[in-house]
Protein backbone atom coordinates (compact mmCIF):
# COMPACT_ATOMS: atom_id res chain seq x y z
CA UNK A 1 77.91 27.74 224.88
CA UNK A 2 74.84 25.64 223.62
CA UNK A 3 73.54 28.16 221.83
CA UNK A 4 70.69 26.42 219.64
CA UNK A 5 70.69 26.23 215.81
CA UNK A 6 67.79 28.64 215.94
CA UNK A 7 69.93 31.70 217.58
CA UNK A 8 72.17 31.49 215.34
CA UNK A 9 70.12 32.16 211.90
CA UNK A 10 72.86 34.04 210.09
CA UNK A 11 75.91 32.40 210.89
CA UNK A 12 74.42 29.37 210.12
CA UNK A 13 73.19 30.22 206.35
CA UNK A 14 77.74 32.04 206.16
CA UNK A 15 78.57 28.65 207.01
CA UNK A 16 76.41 26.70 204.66
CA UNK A 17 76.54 29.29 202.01
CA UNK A 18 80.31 29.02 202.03
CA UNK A 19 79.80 25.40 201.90
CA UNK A 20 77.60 25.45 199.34
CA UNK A 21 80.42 27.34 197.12
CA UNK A 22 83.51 25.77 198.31
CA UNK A 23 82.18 22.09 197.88
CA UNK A 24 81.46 22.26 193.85
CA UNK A 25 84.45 24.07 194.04
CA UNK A 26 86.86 21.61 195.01
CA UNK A 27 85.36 18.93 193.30
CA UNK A 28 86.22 21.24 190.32
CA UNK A 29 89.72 21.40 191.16
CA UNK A 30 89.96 17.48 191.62
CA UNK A 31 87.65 16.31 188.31
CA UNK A 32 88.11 18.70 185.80
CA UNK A 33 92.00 17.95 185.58
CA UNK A 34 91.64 14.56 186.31
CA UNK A 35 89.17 14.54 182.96
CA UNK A 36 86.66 11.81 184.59
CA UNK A 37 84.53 10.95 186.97
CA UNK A 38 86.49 7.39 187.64
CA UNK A 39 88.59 8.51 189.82
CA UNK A 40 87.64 6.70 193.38
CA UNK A 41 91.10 8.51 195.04
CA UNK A 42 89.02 11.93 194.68
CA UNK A 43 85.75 10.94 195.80
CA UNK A 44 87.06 8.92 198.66
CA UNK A 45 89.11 11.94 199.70
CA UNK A 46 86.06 14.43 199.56
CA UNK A 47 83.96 11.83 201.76
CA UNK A 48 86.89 11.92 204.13
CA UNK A 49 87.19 15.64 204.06
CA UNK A 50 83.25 16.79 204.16
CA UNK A 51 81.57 14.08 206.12
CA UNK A 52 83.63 15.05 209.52
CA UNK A 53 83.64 18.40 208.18
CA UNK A 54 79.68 18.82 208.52
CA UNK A 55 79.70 17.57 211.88
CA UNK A 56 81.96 19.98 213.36
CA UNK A 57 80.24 22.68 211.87
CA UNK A 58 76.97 21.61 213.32
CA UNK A 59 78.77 20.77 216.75
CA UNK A 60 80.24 24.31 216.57
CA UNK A 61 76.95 25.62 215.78
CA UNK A 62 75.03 24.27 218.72
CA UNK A 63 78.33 24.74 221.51
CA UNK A 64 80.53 27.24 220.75
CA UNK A 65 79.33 29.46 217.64
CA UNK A 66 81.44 32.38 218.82
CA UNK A 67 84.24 29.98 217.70
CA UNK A 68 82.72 29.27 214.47
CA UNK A 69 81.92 33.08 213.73
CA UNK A 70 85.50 33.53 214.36
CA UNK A 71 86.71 30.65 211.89
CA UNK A 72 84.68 32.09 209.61
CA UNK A 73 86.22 35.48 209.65
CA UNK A 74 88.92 35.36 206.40
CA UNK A 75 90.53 39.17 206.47
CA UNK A 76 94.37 39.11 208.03
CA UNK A 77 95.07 42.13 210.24
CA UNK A 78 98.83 41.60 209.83
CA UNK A 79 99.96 42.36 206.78
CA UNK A 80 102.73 39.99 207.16
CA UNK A 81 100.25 37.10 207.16
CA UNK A 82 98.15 38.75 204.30
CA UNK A 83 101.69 37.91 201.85
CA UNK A 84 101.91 34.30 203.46
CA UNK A 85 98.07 34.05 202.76
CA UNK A 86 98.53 34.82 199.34
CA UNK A 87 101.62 32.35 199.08
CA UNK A 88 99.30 29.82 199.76
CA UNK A 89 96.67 30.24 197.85
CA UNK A 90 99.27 29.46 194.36
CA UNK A 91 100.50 26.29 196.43
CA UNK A 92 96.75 24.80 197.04
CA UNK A 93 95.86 25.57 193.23
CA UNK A 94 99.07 23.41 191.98
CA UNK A 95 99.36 20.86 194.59
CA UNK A 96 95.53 19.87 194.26
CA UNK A 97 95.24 19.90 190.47
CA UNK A 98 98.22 18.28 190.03
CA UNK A 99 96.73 14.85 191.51
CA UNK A 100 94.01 15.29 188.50
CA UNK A 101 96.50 15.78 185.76
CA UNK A 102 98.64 12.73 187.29
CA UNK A 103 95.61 10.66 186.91
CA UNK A 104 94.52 11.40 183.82
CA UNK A 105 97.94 10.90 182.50
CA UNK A 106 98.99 8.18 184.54
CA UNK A 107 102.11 9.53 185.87
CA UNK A 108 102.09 7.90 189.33
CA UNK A 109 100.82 4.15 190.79
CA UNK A 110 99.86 4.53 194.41
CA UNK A 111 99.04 1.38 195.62
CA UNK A 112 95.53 0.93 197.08
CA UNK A 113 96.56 0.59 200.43
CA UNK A 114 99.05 3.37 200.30
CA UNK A 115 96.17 5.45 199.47
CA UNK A 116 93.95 4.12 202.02
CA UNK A 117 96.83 4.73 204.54
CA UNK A 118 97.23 8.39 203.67
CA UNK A 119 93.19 9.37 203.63
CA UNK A 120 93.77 7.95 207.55
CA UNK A 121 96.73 10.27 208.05
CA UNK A 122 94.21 13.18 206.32
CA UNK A 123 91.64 11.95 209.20
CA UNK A 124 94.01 11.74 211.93
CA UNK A 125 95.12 15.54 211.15
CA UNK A 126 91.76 16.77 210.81
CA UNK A 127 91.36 14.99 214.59
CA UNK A 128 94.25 16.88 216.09
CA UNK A 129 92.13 20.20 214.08
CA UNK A 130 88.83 19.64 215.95
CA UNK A 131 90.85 18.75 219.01
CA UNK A 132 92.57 22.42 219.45
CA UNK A 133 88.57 24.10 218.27
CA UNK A 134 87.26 21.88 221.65
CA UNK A 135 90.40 23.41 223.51
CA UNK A 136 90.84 27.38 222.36
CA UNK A 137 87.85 28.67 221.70
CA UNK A 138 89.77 31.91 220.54
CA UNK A 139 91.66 29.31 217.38
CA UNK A 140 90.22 31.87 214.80
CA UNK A 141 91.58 31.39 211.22
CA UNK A 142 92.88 35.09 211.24
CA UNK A 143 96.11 36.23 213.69
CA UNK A 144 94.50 38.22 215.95
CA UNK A 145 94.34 38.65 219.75
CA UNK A 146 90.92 39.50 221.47
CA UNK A 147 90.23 41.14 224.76
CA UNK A 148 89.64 38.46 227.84
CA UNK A 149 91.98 35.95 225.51
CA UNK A 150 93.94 33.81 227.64
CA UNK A 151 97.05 31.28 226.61
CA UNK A 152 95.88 27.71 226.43
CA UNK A 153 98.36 25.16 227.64
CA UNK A 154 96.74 22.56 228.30
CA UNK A 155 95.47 19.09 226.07
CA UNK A 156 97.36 19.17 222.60
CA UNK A 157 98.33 22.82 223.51
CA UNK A 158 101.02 20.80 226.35
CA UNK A 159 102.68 18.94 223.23
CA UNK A 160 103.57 22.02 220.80
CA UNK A 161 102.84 25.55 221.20
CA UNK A 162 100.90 25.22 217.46
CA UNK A 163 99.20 22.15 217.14
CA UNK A 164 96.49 23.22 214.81
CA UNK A 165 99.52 23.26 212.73
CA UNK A 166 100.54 20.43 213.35
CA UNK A 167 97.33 18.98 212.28
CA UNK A 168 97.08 20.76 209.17
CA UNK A 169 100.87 19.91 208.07
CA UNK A 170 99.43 15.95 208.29
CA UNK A 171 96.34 16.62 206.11
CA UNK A 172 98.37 18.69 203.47
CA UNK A 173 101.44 16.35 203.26
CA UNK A 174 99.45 13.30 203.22
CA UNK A 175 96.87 14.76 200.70
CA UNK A 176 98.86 13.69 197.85
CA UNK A 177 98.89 10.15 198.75
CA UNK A 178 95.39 10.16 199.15
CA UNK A 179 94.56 11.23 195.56
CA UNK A 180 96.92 9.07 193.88
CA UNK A 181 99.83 11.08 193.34
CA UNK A 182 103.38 10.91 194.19
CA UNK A 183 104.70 13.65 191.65
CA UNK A 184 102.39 16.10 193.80
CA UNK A 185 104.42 15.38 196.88
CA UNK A 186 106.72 17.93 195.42
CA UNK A 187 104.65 21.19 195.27
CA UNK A 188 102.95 19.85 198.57
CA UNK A 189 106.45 20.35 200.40
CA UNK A 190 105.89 24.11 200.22
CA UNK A 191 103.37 23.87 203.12
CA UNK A 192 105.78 23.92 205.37
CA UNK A 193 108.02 26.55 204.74
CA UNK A 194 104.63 28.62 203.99
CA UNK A 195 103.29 27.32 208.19
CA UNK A 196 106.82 27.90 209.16
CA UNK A 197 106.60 31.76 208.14
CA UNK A 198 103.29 31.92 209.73
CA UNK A 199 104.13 30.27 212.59
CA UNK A 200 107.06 32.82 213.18
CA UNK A 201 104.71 35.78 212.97
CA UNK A 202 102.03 34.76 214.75
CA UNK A 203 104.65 34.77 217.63
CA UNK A 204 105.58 37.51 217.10
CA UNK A 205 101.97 38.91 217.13
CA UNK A 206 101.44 36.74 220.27
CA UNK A 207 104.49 37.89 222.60
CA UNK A 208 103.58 41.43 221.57
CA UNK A 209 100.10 41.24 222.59
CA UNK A 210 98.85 38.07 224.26
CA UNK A 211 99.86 38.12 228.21
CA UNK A 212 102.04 35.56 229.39
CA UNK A 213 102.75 33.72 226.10
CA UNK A 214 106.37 34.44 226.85
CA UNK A 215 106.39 32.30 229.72
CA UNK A 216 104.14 29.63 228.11
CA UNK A 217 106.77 29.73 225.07
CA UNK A 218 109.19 28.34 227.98
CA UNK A 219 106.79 26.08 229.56
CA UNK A 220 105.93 24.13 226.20
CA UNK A 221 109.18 24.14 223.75
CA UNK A 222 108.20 22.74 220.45
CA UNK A 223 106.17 25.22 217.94
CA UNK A 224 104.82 22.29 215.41
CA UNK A 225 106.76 18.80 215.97
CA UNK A 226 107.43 17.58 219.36
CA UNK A 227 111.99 17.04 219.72
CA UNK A 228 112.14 18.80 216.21
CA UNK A 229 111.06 22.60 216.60
């Protein structure tokens, strides 16, 4: 903890490298199939996406950049969560290049304010994200348990046993909206059976080798929505 910028010379130049790539990359994946530039859904979506996104890396950087090398880490152990990985990666190509193709062709009217609505939902998900990285600092993006890891129950971690989840369901379901689109509501859908099949492994990783997450699995019910499961 507070580890300065200045320590941390090569995780900082992963994180903006990967930034550097990922950013012209998803602006690819919103304008090119969108066929213009006049398309204020997109650009208010990647404002709402990168601007918080920048601060938690830097945040991360000074406090807690064990964290950070950890979210950075992208290889799956489990080779059950290497398939659902993979899964994903054909629902984020169609359900974020669909919004483009919708606006070029004018398939959908989303209402200003619906859109509006839904890039708050997007920020109120990415909240509940940076919420669980200030709680866990072992929430790597791989499944993976590490030695001296410990079960966090407490903040969000008391209201569902997954709420990074949780967080991320809200940003993907709501990214739609947010870019104009109804029609890609439907491919978006498949985020949840895809989180639901990761969520079920990850238990299974978890019981098998995280002490006492058995007994925190009866302490907090809910995996991802709080009365539903």
């Amino acid at each position: 903890m507070g580890t300065s910028f200045s320590a941390q010379p090569g995780l900082a130049r992963t994180v903006y490298t990967r930034l550097l790539l990922g950013v012209p990359a998803l602006w690819a994946i919103l304008f090119i199939p969108a066929g213009t530039l006049a398309y204020w859904e997109a650009w208010l979506y990647l404002a709402i996406l990168l601007i918080p996104m920048f601060f938690v890396f830097r945040y991360l950087l000074k406090n807690d950049p064990q964290l950070l090398e950890r979210r950075m880490q992208m290889r799956e152990r489990e080779v059950a969560q290497r398939r659902i990985i993979s899964l994903s990666y054909l629902y984020f190509l169609v359900a974020f290049t669909l919004p483009g193709f919708d606006q070029r062709w004018g398939w959908s009217d989303v209402p200003p304010l619906v859109v509006i609505a839904a890039d708050l939902v997007v920020m109120l998900g990415y909240g509940i994200f940076f919420l669980v990285l200030r709680e866990n600092q072992y929430a790597a993006r791989t499944i993976q348990v590490e030695q001296g890891q410990r079960v966090i129950s407490s903040g969000p971690y008391a209201l569902v046993r997954h709420p990074m989840y949780l967080g991320v369901t809200l940003m993907y379901l709501a990214s739609p909206l947010a870019l104009g689109s109804y029609w890609a509501l439907l491919p978006a859908l498949l985020i949840v059976p895809i989180l639901v099949a990761r969520i079920i492994n990850e238990e299974q990783v978890l019981e098998r080798d995280l002490a006492g997450y058995r007994e925190y699995k009866q302490l907090t019910r809910y995996r991802l929505l709080p009365g539903v499961w």
